[in-house]
C-alpha atoms as a PDB file:
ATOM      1  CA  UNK A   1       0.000   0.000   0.000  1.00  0.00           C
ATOM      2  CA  UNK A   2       2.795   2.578   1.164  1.00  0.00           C
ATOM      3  CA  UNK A   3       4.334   2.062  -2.287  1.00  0.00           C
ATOM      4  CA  UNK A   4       1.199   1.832  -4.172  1.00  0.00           C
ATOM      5  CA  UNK A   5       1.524   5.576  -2.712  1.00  0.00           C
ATOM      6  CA  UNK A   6       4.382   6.886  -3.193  1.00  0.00           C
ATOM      7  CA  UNK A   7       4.696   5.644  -6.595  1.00  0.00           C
ATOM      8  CA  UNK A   8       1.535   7.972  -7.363  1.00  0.00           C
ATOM      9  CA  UNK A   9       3.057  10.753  -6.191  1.00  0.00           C
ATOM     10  CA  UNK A  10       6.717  10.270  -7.568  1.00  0.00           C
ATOM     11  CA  UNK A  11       5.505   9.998 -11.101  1.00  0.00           C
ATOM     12  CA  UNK A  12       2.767  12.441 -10.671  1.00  0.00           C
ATOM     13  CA  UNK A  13       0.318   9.887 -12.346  1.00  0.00           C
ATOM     14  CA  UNK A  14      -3.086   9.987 -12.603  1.00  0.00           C
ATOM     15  CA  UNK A  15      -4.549   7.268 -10.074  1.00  0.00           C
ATOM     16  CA  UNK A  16      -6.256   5.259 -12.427  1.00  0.00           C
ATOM     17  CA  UNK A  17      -2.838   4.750 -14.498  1.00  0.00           C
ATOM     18  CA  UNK A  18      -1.503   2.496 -11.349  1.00  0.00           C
ATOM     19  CA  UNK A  19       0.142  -0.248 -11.930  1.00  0.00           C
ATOM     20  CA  UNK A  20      -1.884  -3.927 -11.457  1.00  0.00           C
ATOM     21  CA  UNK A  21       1.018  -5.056  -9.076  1.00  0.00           C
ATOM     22  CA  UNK A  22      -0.328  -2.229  -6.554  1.00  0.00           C
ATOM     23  CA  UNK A  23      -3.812  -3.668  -6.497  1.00  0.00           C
ATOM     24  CA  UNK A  24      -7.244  -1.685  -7.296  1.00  0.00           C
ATOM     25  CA  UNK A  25      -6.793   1.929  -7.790  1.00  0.00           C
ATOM     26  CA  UNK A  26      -9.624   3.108  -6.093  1.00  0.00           C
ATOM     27  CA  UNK A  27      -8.445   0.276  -2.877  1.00  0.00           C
ATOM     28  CA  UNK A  28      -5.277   2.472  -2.754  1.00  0.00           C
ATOM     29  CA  UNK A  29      -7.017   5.580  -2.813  1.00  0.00           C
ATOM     30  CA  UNK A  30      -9.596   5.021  -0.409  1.00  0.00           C
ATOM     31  CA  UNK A  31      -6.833   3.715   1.726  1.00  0.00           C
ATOM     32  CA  UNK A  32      -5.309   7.563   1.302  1.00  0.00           C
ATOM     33  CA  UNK A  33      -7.923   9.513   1.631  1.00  0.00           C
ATOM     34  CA  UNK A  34      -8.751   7.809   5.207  1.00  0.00           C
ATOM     35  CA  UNK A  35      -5.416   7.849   6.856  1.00  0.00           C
ATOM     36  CA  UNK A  36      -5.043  11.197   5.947  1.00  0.00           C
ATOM     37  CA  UNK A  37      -8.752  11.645   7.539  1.00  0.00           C
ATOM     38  CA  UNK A  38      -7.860   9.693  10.554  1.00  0.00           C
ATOM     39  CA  UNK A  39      -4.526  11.522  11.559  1.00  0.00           C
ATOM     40  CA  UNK A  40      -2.312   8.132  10.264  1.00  0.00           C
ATOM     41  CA  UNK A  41       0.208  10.262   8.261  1.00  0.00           C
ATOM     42  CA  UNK A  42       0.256  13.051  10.834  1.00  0.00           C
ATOM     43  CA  UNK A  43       1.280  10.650  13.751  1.00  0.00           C
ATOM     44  CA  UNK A  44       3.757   9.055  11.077  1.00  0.00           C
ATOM     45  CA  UNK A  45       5.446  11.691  10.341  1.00  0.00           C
ATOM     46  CA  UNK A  46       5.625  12.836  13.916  1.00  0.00           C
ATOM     47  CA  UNK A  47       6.913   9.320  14.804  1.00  0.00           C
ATOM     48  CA  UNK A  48       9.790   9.677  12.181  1.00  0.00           C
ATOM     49  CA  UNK A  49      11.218  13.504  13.284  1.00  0.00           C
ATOM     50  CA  UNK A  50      10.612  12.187  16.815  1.00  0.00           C
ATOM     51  CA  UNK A  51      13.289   8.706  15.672  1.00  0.00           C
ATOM     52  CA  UNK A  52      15.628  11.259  13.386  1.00  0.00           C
ATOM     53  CA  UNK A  53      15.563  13.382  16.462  1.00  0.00           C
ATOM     54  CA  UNK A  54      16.743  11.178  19.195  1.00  0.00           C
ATOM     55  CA  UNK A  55      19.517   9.830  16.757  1.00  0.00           C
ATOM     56  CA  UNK A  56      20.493  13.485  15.861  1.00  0.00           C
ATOM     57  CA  UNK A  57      19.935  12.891  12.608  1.00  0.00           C
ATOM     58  CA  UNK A  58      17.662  15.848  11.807  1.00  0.00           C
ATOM     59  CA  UNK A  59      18.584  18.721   9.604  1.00  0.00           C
ATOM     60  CA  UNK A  60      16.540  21.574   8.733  1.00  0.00           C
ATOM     61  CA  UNK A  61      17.425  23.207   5.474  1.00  0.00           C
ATOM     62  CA  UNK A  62      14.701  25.597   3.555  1.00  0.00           C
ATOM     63  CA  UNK A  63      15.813  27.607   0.569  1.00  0.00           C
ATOM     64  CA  UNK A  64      13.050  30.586  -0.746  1.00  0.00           C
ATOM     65  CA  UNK A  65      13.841  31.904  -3.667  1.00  0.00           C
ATOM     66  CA  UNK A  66      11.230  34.713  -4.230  1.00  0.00           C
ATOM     67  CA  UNK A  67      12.583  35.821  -8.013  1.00  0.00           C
ATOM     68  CA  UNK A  68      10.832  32.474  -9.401  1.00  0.00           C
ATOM     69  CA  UNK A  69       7.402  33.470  -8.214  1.00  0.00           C
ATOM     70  CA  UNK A  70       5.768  35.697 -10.308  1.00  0.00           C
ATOM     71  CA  UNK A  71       2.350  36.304 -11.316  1.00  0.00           C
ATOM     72  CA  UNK A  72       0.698  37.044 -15.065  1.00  0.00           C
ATOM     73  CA  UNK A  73       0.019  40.769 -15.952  1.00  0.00           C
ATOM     74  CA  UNK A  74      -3.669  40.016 -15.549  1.00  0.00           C
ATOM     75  CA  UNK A  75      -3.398  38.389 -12.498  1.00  0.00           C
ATOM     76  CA  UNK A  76      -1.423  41.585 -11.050  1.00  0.00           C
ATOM     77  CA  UNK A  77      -4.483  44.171 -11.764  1.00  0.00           C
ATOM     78  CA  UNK A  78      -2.707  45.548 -15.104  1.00  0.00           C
ATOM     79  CA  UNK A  79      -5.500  47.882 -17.058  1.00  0.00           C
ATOM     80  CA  UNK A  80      -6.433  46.293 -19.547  1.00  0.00           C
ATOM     81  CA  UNK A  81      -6.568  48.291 -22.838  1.00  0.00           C
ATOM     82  CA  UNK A  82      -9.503  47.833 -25.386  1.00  0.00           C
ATOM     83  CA  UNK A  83     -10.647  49.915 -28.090  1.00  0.00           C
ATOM     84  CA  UNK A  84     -14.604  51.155 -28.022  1.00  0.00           C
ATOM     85  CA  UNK A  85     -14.796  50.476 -24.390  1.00  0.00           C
ATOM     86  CA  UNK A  86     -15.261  46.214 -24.841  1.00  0.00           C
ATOM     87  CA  UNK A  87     -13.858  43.554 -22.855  1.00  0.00           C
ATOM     88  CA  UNK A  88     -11.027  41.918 -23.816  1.00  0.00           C
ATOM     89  CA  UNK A  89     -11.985  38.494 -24.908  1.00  0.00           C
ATOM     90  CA  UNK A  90     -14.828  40.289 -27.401  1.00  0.00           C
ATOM     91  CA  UNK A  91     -11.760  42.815 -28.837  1.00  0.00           C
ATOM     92  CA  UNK A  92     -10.022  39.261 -29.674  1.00  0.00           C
ATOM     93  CA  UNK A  93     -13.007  37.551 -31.112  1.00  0.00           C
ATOM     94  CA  UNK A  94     -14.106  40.832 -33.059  1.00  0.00           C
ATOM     95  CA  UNK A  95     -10.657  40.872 -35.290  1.00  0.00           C
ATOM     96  CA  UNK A  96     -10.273  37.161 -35.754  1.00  0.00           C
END
């Protein structure tokens, strides 16, 4: 089940594209969506800093980089610019 999991989310694959040697999709899934609901992967991952912890084996590192984030001129509030006063999308669908 665990790698039923994680190879969803390594290969970024839709769920029904799972291989046959995981089992039934929608098994997996289910499985997912209620030890997420139930606190499982909470307490797991609690468990595991808790282990890397004692063994001093934890290491913090988080890198921002704020100059990849950026947003589309219409998402920033840029004017948009339209002759005779109509939206956009009708200006493009008048001079195709």
């Amino acid at each position: 089940m665990i790698d039923a999991i994680a190879w969803k989310f390594q290969t970024g694959s839709q769920w029904i594209h799972l291989p046959e040697k995981y089992g039934n999709w929608r098994g997996v899934y289910n499985r997912l969506r209620m030890w997420a609901i139930d606190g499982t992967w909470e307490r797991v991952l609690t468990t595991l800093v808790a282990q890397a912890d004692a063994e001093e084996d934890l290491n913090w590192a988080v890198s921002v980089d704020s100059t990849v984030v950026r947003a589309h001129q219409h998402a920033a509030g840029a004017r948009k610019k339209c002759p005779y006063g109509f939206g956009q999308a009708a200006a493009v669908g008048a001079g195709s």
